[in-house]
C-alpha atoms as a PDB file:
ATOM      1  CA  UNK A   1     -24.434 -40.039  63.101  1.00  0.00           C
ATOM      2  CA  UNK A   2     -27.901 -41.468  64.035  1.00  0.00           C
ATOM      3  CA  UNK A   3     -26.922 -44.124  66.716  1.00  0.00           C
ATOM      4  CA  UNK A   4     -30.499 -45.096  67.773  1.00  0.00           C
ATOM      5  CA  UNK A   5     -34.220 -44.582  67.061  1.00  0.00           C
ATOM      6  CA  UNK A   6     -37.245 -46.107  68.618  1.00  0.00           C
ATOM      7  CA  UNK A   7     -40.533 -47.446  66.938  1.00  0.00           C
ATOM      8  CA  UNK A   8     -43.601 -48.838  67.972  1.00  0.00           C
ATOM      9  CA  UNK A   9     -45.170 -52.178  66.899  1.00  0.00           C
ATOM     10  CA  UNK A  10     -48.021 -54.410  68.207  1.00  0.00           C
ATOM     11  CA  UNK A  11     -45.285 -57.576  68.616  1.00  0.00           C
ATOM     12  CA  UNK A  12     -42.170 -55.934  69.543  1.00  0.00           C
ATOM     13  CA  UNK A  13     -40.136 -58.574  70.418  1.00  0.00           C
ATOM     14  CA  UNK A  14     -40.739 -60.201  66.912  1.00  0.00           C
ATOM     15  CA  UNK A  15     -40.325 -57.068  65.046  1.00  0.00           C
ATOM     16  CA  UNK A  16     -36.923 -56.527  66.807  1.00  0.00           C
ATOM     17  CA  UNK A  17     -36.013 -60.228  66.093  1.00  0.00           C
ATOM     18  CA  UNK A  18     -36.736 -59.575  62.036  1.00  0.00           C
ATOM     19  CA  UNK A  19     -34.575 -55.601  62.015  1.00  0.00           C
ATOM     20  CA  UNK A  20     -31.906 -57.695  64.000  1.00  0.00           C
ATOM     21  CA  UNK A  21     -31.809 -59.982  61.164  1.00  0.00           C
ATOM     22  CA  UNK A  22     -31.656 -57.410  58.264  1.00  0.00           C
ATOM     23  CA  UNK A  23     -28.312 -56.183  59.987  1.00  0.00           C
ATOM     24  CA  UNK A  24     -27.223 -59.689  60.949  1.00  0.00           C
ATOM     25  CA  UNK A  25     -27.299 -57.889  65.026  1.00  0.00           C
ATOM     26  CA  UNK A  26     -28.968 -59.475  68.056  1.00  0.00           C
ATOM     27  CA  UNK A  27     -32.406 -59.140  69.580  1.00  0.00           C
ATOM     28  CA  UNK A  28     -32.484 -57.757  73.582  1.00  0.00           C
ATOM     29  CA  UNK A  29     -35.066 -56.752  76.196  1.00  0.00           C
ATOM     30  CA  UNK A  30     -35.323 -53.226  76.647  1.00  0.00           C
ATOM     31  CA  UNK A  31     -33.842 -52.675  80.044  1.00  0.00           C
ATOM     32  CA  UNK A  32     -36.478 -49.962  81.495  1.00  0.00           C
ATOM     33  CA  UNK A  33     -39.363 -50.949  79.754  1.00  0.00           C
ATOM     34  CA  UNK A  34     -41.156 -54.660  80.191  1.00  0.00           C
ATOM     35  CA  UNK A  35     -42.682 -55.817  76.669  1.00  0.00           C
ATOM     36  CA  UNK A  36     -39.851 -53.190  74.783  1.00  0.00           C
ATOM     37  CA  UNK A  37     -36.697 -55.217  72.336  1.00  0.00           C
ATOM     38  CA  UNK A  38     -33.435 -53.613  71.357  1.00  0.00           C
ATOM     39  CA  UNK A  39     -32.832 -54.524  67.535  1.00  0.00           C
ATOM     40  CA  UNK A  40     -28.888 -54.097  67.649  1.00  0.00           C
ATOM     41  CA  UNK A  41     -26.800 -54.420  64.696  1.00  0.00           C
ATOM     42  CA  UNK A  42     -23.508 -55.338  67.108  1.00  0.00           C
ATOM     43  CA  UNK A  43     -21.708 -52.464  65.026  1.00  0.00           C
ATOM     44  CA  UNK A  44     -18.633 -50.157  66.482  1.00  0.00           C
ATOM     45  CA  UNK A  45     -20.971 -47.566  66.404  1.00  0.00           C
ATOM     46  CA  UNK A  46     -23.706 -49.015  68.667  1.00  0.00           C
ATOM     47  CA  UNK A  47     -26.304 -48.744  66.023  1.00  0.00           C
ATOM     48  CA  UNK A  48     -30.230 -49.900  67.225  1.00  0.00           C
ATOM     49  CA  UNK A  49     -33.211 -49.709  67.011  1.00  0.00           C
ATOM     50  CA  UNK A  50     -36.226 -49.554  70.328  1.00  0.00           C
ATOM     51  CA  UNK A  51     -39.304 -51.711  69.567  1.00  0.00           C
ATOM     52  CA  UNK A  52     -41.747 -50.404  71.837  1.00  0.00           C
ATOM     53  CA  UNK A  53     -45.912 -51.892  72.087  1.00  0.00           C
ATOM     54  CA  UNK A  54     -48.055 -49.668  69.769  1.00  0.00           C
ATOM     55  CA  UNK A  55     -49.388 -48.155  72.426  1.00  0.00           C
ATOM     56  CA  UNK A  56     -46.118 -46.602  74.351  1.00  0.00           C
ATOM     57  CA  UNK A  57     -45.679 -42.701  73.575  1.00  0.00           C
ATOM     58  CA  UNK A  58     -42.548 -41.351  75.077  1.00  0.00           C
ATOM     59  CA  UNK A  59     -43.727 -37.733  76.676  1.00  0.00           C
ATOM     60  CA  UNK A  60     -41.088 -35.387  78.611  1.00  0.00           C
ATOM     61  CA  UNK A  61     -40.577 -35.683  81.923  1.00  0.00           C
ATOM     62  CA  UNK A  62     -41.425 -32.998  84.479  1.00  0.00           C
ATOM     63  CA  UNK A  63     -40.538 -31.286  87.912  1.00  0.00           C
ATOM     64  CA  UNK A  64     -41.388 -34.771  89.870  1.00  0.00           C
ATOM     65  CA  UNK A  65     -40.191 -37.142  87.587  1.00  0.00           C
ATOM     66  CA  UNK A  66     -37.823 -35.179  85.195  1.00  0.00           C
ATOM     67  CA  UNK A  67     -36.815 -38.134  82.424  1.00  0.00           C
ATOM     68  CA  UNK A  68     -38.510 -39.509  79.650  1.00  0.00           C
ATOM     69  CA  UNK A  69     -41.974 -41.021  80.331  1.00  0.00           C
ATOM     70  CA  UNK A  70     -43.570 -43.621  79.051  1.00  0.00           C
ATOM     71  CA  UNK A  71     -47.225 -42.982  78.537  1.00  0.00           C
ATOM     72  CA  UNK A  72     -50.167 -45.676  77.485  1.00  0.00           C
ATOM     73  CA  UNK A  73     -52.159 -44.046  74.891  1.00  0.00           C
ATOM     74  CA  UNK A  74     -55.228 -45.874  74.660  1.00  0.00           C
ATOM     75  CA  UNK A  75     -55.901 -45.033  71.022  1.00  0.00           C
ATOM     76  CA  UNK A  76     -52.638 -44.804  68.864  1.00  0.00           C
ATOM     77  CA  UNK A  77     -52.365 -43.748  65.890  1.00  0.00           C
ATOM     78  CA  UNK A  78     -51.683 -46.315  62.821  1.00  0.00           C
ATOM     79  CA  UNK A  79     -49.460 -44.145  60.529  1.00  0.00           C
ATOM     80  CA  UNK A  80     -47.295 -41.340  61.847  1.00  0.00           C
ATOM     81  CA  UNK A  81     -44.426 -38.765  59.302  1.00  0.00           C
ATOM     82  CA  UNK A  82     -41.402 -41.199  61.102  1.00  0.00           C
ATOM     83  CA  UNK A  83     -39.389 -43.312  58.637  1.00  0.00           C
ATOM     84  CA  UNK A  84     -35.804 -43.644  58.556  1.00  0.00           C
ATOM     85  CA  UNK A  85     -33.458 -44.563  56.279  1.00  0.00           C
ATOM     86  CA  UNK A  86     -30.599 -47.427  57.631  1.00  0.00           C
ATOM     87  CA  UNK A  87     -27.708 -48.912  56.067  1.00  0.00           C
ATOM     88  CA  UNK A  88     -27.921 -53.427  55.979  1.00  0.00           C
ATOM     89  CA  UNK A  89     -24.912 -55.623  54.829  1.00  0.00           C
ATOM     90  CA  UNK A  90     -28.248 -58.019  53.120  1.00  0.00           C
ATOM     91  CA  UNK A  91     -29.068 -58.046  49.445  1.00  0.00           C
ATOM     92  CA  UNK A  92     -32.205 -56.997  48.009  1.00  0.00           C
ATOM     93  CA  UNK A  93     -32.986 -60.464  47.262  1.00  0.00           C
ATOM     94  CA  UNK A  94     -32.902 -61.281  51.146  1.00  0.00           C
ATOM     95  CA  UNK A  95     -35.128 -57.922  51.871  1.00  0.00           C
ATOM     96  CA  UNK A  96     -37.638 -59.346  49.970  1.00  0.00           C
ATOM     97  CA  UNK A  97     -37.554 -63.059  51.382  1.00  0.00           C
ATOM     98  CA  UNK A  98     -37.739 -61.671  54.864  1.00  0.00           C
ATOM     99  CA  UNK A  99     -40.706 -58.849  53.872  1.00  0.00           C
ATOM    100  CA  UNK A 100     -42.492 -61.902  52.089  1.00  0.00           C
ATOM    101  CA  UNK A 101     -42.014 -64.138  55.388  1.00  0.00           C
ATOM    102  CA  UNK A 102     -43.484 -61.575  57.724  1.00  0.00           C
ATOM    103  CA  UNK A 103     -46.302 -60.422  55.047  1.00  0.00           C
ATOM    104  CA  UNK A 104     -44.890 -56.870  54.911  1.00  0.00           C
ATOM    105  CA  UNK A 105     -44.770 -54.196  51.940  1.00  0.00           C
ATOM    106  CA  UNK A 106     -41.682 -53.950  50.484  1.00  0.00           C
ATOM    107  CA  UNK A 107     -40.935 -52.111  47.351  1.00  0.00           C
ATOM    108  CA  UNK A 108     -37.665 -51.321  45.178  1.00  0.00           C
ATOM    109  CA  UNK A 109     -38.060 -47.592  44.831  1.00  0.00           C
ATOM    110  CA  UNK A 110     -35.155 -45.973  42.538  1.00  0.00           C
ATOM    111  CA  UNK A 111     -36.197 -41.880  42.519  1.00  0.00           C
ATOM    112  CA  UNK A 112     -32.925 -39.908  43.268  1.00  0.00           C
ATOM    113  CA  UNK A 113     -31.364 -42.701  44.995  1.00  0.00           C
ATOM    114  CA  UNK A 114     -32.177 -46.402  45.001  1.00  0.00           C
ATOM    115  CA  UNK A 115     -33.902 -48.096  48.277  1.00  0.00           C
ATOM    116  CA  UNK A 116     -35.822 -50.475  49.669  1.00  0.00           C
ATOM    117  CA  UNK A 117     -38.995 -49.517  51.172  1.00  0.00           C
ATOM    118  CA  UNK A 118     -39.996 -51.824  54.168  1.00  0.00           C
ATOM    119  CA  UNK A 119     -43.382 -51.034  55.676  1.00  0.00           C
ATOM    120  CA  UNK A 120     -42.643 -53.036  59.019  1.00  0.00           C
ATOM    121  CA  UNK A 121     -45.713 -54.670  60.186  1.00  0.00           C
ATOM    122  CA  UNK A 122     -47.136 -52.704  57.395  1.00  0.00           C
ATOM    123  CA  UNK A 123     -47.457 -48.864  59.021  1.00  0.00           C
ATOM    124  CA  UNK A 124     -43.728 -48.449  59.891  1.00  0.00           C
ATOM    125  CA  UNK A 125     -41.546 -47.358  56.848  1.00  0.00           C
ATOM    126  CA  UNK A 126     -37.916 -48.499  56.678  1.00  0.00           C
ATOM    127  CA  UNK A 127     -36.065 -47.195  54.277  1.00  0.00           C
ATOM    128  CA  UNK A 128     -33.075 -50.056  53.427  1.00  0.00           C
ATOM    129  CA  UNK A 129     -29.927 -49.568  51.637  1.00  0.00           C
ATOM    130  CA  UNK A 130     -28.085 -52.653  50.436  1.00  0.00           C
ATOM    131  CA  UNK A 131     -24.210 -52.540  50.381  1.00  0.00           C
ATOM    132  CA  UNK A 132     -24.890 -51.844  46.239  1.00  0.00           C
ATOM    133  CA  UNK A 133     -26.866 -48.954  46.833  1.00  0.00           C
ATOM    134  CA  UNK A 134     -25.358 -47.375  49.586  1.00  0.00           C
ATOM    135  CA  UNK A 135     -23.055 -44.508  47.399  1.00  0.00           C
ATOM    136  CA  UNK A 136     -25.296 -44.030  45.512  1.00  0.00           C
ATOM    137  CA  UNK A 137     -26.748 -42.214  48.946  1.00  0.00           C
ATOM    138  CA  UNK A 138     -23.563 -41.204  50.308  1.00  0.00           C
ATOM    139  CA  UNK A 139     -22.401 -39.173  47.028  1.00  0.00           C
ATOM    140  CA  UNK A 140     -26.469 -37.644  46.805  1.00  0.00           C
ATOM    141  CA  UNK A 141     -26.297 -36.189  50.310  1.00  0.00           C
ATOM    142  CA  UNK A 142     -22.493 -35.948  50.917  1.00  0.00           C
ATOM    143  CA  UNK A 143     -21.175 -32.935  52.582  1.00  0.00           C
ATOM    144  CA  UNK A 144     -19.688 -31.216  49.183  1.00  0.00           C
ATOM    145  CA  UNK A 145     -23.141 -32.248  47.304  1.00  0.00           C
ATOM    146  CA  UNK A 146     -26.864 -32.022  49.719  1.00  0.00           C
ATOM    147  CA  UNK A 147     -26.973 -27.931  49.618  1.00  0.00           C
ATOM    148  CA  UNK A 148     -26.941 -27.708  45.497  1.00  0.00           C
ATOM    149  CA  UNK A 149     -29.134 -31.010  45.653  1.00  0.00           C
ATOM    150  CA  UNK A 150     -31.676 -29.942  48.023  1.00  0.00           C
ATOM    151  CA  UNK A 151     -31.702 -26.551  46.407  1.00  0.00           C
ATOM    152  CA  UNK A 152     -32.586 -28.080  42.846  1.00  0.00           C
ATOM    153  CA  UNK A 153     -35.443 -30.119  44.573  1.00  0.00           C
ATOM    154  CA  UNK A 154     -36.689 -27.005  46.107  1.00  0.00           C
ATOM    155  CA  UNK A 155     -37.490 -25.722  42.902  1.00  0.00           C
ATOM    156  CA  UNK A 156     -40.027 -28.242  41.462  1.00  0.00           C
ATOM    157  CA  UNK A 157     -43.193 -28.366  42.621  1.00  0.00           C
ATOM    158  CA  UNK A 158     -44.406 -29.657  45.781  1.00  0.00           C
ATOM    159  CA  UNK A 159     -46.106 -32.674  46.169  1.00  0.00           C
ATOM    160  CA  UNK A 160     -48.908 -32.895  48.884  1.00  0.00           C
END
């Protein structure tokens, strides 16, 4: 169980405000971090999502200060291997309103298992699964099915 994952985006606060939406959650400040937003979906299992400025990096702590740090990088990078994949109770059809509203890529991908694939602020991908796709997922990667699954996609060729 994932409970909570942080991203970066250059208006957190509004990006926070939109991911709340999509799970029908709340918007909060970050406590420890000025400028950061808490996307909660107000779930039993405290499911959210940290909205931190494009510029935050979290870096490990060390002797002196031994807790997560936040760093400023001065030059981010746009596009990093992160994405996740997140359950909404929201239809397709209001994916695409709210992607359309905020000018963001979104695209209806159906490969082994049907998504929704929300670039947030367009370099962020969000992988959303409506209440109609969702096991579709659960049987692909269930406990009984992922080894013979991931097994049979081991043996095509890579893609680069």
């Amino acid at each position: 169980m994932i409970h909570h994952i942080s991203i970066a985006a250059y208006n957190p606060k509004h990006v926070a405000e939109v991911l709340a939406k999509l799970w029908r959650g709340k918007t909060f400040p970050f406590p420890v971090r000025q400028g950061s937003y808490i996307a909660s979906a107000l779930d039993e299992n405290g499911t959210f999502i940290d909205v931190h400025p494009w510029e935050i990096e979290l870096i490990p702590g060390n002797d002196d200060q031994p807790h997560i740090q936040f760093y400023k990088n001065p030059t981010p990078r746009r596009f990093t291997p992160f994405h996740a994949a997140i359950s909404v109770p929201v239809s397709q059809e209001e994916i695409v309103e709210i992607a359309e509203q905020e000018g963001w890529r979104v695209l209806h991908h159906c490969g082994i298992f049907e998504v929704i694939e929300l670039w947030i602020e367009n370099h962020h991908l969000i992988e959303l699964i409506t209440p109609s796709m969702v096991s579709q997922y659960l049987a692909y990667y269930s406990k009984t099915n992922i080894e013979r699954n991931l097994e049979r996609l081991l043996a095509e060729p890579v893609r680069v």
